[in-house]
Protein backbone atom coordinates (compact mmCIF):
# COMPACT_ATOMS: atom_id res chain seq x y z
CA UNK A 1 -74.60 -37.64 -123.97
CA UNK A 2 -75.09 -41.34 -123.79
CA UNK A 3 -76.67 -44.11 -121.72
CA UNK A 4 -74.91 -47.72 -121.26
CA UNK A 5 -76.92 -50.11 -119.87
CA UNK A 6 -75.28 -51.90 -117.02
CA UNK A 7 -75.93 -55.86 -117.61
CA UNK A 8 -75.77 -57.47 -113.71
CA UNK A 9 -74.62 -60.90 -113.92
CA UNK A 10 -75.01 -63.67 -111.20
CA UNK A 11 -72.01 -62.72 -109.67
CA UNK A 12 -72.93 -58.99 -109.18
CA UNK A 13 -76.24 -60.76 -107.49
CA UNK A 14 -74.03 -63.24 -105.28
CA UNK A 15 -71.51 -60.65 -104.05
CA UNK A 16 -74.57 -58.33 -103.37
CA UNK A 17 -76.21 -61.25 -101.55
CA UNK A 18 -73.16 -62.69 -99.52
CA UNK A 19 -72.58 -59.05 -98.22
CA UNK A 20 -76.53 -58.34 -97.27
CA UNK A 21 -76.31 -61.96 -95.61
CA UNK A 22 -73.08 -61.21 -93.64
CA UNK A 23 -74.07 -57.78 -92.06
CA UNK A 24 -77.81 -58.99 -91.42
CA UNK A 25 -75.79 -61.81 -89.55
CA UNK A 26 -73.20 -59.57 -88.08
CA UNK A 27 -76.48 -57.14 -86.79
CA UNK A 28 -78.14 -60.10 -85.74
CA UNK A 29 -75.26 -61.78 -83.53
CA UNK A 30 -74.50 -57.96 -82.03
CA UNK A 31 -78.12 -57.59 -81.43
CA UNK A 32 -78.17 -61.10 -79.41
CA UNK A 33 -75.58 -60.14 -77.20
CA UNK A 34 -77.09 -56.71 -76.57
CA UNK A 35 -80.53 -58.26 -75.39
CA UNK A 36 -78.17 -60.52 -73.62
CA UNK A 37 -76.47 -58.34 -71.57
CA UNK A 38 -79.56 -56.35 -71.14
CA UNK A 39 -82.70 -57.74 -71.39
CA UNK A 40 -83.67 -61.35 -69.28
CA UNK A 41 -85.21 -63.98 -70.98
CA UNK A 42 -88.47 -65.21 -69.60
CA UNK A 43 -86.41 -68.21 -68.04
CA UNK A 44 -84.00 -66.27 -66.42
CA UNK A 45 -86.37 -63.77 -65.43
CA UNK A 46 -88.26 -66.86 -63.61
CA UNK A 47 -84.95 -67.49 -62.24
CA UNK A 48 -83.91 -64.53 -60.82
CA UNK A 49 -87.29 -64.53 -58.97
CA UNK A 50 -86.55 -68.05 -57.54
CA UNK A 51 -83.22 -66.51 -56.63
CA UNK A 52 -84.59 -63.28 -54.55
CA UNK A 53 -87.47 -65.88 -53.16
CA UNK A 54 -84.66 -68.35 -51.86
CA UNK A 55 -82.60 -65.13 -50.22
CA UNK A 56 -85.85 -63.70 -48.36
CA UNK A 57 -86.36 -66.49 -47.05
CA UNK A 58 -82.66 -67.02 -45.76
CA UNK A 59 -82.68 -63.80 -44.62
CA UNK A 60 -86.48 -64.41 -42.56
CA UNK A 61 -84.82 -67.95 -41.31
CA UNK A 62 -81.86 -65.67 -40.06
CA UNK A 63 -84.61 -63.51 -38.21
CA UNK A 64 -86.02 -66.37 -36.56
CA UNK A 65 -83.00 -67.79 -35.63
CA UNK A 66 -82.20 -64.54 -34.19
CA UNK A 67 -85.15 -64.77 -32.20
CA UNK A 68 -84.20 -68.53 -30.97
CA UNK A 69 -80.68 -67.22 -29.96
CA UNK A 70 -82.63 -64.71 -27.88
CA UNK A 71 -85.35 -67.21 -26.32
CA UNK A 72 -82.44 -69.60 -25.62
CA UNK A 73 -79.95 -67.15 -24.06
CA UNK A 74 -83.32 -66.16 -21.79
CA UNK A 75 -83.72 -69.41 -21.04
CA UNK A 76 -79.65 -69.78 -20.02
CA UNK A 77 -79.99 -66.68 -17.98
CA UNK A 78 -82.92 -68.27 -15.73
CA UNK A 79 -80.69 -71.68 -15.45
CA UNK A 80 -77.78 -70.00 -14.27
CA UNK A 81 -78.99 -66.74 -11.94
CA UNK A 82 -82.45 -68.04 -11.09
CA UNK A 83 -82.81 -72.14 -10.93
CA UNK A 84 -79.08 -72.99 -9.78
CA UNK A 85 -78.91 -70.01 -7.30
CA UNK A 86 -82.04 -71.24 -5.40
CA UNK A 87 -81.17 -74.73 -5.64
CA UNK A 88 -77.36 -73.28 -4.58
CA UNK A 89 -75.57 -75.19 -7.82
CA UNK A 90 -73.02 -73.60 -10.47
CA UNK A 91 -73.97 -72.25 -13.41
CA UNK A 92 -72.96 -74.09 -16.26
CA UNK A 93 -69.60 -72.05 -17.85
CA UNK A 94 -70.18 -69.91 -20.78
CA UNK A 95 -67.24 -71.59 -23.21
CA UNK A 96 -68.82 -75.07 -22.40
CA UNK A 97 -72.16 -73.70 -23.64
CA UNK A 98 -70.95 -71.93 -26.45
CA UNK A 99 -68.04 -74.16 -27.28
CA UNK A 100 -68.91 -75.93 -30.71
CA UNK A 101 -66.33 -76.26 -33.50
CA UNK A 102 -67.79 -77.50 -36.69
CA UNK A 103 -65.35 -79.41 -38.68
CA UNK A 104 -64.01 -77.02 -42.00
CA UNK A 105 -65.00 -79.36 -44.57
CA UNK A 106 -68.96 -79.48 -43.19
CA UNK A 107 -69.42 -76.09 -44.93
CA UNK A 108 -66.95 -76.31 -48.44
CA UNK A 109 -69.59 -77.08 -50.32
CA UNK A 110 -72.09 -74.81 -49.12
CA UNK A 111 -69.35 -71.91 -50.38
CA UNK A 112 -69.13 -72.73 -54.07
CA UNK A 113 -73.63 -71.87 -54.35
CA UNK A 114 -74.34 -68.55 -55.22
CA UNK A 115 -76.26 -68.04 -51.82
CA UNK A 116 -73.48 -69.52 -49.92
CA UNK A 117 -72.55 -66.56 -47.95
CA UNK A 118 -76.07 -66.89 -46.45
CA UNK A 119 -76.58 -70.50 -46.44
CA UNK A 120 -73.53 -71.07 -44.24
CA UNK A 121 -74.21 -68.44 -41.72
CA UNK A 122 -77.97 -70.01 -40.98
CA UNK A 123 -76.44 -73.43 -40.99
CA UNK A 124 -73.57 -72.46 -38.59
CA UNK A 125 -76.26 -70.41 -36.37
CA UNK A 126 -78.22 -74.06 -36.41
CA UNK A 127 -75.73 -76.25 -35.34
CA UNK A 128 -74.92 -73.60 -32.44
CA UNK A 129 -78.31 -73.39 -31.06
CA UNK A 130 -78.11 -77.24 -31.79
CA UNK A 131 -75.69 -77.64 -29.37
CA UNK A 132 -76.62 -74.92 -26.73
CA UNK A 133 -80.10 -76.85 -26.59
CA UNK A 134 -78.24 -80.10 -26.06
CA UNK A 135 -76.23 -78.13 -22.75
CA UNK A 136 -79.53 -76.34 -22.01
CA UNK A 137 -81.24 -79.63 -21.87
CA UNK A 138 -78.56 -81.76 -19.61
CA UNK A 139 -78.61 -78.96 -17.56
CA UNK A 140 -82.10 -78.81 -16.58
CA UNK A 141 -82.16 -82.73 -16.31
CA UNK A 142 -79.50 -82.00 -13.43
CA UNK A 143 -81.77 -79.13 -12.33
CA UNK A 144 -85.25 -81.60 -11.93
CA UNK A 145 -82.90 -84.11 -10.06
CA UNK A 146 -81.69 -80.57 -7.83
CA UNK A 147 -85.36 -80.01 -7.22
CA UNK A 148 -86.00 -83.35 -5.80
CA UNK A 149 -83.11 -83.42 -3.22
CA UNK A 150 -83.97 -79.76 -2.26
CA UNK A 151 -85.16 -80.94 1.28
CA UNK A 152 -82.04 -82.54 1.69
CA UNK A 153 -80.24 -79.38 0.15
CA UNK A 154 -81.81 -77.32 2.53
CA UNK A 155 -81.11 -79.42 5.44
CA UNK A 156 -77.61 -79.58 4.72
CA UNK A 157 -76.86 -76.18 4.13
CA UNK A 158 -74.96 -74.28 7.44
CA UNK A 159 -77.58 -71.83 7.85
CA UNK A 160 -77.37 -71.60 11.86
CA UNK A 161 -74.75 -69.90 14.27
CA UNK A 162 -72.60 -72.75 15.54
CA UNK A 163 -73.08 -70.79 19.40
CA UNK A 164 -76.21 -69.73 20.58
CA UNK A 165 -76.85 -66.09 20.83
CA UNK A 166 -76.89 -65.09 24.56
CA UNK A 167 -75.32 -63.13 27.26
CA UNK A 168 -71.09 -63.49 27.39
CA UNK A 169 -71.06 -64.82 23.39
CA UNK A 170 -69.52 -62.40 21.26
CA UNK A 171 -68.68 -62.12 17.21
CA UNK A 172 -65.28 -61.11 18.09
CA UNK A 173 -63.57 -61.14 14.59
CA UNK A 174 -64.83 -61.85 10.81
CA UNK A 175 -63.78 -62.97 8.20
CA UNK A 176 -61.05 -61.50 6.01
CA UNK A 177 -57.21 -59.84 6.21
CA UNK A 178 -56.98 -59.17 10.35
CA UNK A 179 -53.72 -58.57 12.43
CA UNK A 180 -52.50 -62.11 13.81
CA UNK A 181 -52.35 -62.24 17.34
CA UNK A 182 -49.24 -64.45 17.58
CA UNK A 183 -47.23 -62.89 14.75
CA UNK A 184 -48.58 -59.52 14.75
CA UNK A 185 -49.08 -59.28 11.09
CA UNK A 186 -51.90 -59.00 8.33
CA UNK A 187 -53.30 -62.13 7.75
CA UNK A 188 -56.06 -64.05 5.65
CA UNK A 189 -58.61 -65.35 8.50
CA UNK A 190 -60.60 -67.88 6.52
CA UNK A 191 -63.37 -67.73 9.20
CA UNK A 192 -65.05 -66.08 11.95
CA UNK A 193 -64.40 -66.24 15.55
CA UNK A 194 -66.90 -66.26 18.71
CA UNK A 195 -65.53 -65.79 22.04
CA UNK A 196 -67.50 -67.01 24.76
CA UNK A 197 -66.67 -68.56 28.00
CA UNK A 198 -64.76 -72.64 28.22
CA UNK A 199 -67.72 -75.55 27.75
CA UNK A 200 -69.69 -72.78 26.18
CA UNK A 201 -71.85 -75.62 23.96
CA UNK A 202 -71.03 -75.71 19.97
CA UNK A 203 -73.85 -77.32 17.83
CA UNK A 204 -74.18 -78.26 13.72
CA UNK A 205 -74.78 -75.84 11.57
CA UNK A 206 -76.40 -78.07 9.30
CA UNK A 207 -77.55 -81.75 9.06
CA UNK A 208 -74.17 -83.96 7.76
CA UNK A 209 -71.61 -86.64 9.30
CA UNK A 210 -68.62 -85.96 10.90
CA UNK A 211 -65.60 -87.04 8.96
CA UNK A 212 -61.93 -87.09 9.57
CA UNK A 213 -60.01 -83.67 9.79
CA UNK A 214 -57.67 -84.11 7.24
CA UNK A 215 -56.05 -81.46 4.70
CA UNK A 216 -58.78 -79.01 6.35
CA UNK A 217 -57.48 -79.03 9.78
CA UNK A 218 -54.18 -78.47 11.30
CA UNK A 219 -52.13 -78.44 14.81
CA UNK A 220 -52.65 -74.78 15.08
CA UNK A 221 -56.66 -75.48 15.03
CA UNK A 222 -56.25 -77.53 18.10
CA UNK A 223 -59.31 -79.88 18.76
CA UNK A 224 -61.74 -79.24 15.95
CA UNK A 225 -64.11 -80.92 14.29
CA UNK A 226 -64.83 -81.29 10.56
CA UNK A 227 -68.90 -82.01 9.13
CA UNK A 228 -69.35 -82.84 5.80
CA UNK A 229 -72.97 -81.80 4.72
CA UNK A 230 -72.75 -82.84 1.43
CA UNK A 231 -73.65 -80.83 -2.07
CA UNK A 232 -70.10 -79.79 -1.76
CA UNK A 233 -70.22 -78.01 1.76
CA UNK A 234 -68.00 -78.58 4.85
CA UNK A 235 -67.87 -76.73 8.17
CA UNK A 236 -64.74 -76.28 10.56
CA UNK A 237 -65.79 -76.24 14.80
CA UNK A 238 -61.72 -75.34 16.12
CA UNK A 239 -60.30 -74.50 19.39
CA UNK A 240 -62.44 -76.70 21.39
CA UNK A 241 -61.85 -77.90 25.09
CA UNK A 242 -63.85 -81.53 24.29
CA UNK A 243 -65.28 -83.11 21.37
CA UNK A 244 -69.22 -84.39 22.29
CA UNK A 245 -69.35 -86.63 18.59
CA UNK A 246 -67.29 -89.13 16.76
CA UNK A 247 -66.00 -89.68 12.79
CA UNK A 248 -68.89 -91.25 10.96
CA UNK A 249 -71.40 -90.00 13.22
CA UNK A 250 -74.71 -88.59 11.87
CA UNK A 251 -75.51 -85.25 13.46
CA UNK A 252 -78.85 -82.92 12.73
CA UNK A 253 -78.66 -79.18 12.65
CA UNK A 254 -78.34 -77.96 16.03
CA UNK A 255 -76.96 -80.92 17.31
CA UNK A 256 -74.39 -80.43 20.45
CA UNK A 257 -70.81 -81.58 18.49
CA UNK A 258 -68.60 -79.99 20.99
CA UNK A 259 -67.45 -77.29 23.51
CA UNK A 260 -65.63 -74.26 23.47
CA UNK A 261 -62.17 -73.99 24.29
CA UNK A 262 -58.85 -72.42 23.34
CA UNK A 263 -56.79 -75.52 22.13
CA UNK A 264 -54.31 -75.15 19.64
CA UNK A 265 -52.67 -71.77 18.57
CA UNK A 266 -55.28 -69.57 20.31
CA UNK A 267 -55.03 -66.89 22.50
CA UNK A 268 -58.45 -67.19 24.48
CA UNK A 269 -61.58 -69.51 24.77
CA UNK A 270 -62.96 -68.94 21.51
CA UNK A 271 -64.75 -70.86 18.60
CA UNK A 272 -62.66 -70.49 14.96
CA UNK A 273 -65.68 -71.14 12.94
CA UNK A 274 -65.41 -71.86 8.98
CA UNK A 275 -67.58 -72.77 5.85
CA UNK A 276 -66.14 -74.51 2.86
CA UNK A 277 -67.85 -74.99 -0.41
CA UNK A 278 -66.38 -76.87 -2.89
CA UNK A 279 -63.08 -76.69 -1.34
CA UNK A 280 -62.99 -73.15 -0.96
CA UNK A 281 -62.86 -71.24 2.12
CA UNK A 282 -66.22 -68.62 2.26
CA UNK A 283 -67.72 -65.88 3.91
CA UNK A 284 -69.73 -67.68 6.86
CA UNK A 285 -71.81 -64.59 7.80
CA UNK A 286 -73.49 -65.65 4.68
CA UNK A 287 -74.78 -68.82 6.08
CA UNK A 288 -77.04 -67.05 9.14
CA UNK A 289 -79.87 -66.96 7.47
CA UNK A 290 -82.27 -69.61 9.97
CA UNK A 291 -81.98 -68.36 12.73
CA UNK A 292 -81.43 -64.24 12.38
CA UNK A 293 -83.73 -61.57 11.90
CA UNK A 294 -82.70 -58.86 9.31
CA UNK A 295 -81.56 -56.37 11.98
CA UNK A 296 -79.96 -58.87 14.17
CA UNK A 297 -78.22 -60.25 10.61
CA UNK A 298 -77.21 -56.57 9.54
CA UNK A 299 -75.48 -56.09 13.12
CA UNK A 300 -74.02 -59.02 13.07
CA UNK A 301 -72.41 -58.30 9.28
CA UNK A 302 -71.26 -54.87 10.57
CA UNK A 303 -69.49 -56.03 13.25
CA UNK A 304 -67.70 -58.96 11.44
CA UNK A 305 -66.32 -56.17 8.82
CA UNK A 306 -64.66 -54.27 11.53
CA UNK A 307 -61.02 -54.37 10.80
CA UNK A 308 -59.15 -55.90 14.32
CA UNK A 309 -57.00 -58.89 15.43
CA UNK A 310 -58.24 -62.42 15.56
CA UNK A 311 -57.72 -65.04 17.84
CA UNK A 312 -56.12 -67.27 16.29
């Protein structure tokens, strides 16, 4: 048996090196991507936690707004069914509350954050209750000026029976599909009809002027006259035997504007009585309400829903 010695020269040493060098490096870059795709570096750790602050607080700014859209949609409900019923006003419509259309490009940027999903949705929700509040606000500014003319409101409102409750007056037909008595079919009557005996007096219904017929009057309504209360209501006084006012004229509630007669296409002395708001024909039983006691009202609402034939 013998030993050699093995003499290393430089270049054993440098290929030894070079290869240590290149796996330490290859361990070292595989080891950086590791802790990369694993482990957060203190800055991205303070990040992240700027991140998750930023998106709690979206998501408690999307609470509140919540809570707005609540308050304000409160706050609509009382406008429309509480403030414009008394003061006897439309509601503002729904799609002119609700009926904002931001422009696409407002929000393109907002998409490319990382947050955007949430960033648009609260600024969308913003310019919404933006513009609700804008409608909310105009609408009570017409509401305080609603307030201030309710005197005259309530003036002007029919809220009396055009004939005097007494002995020989009768609610003889109401309003709603009744059996013509001419052509003997099912027709809309647009009013009501008292029948009471010729000069039987016919008085306001509410304070207004008296204005020109017109589109709401026709030959078949014989002598009538037409008040215009204002606040968007008109009354109708047909069939009468002689007129007591003039066009232009200024009457009061309860005012004596005519007399009862059976002019135009009627069948008997009777008074055609009808309400119009806003250009459409209503209910006038509605419109009792000064000069009625419950009872007398319900009576009076039963018999103008009993299905018969009107008089004119």
């Amino acid at each position: 048996m013998a030993f050699k010695k093995i003499e290393r020269t430089w270049r054993h040493w440098a290929r030894y090196t070079s290869l240590f060098l290149v796996v330490s490096l290859l361990f070292g870059v595989g080891l950086f991507f590791i802790m990369n795709a694993f482990v957060d570096s203190p800055g991205e750790k303070e990040l992240q936690r700027e991140v998750d602050e930023m998106a709690l607080q979206y998501e408690q700014l999307e609470d509140r707004l919540a809570e707005m859209d609540a308050m304000m949609e409160a706050l609509e409900t009382r406008d429309g069914e509480v403030y414009r019923l008394v003061l006897e006003s439309e509601p503002v419509p729904t799609d002119v509350r609700r009926a904002y259309a931001s422009p696409k490009e407002k929000y393109a940027r907002i998409r490319g954050l990382s947050n955007g999903v949430l960033v648009e949705r609260a600024a969308r929700k913003v310019d919404e209750l933006s513009k609700r509040l804008y409608v909310q606000s105009k609408s009570l500014d017409e509401v305080v000026t609603l307030a201030k003319n309710k005197s005259q409101l309530l003036d002007a409102i029919p809220a009396i029976r055009p004939v005097a409750a007494k002995r020989g007056v009768q609610l003889a037909s109401g309003y709603g599909y009744r059996v013509h008595p001419i052509y003997k079919v099912r027709k809309m009557h647009t009013g009501i009809d008292f029948t009471a005996k010729t000069g039987t007096p016919i008085y306001a219904a509410g304070n207004g002027s008296v204005v020109s017929p017109g589109k709401m009057g026709g030959s078949g309504y014989g002598l009538h006259v037409v008040i215009s209360h204002g606040f968007g209501y008109h009354t109708l006084y047909a069939h009468m035997s002689r007129s007591a006012v003039r066009p232009g004229q200024r009457v009061k509630r309860g005012d004596l504007i005519g007399y009862i007669g059976s002019s135009g296409r009627s069948t008997a002395p009777h008074l055609h009585y009808e309400v119009i708001k806003n250009g459409r024909k209503v209910n006038p039983i509605h419109f009792f309400f000064n000069d009625l006691t419950p009872t007398e009202y319900a009576a009076m609402v039963d018999a103008a829903n009993r299905t018969n034939q009107s008089f004119d």
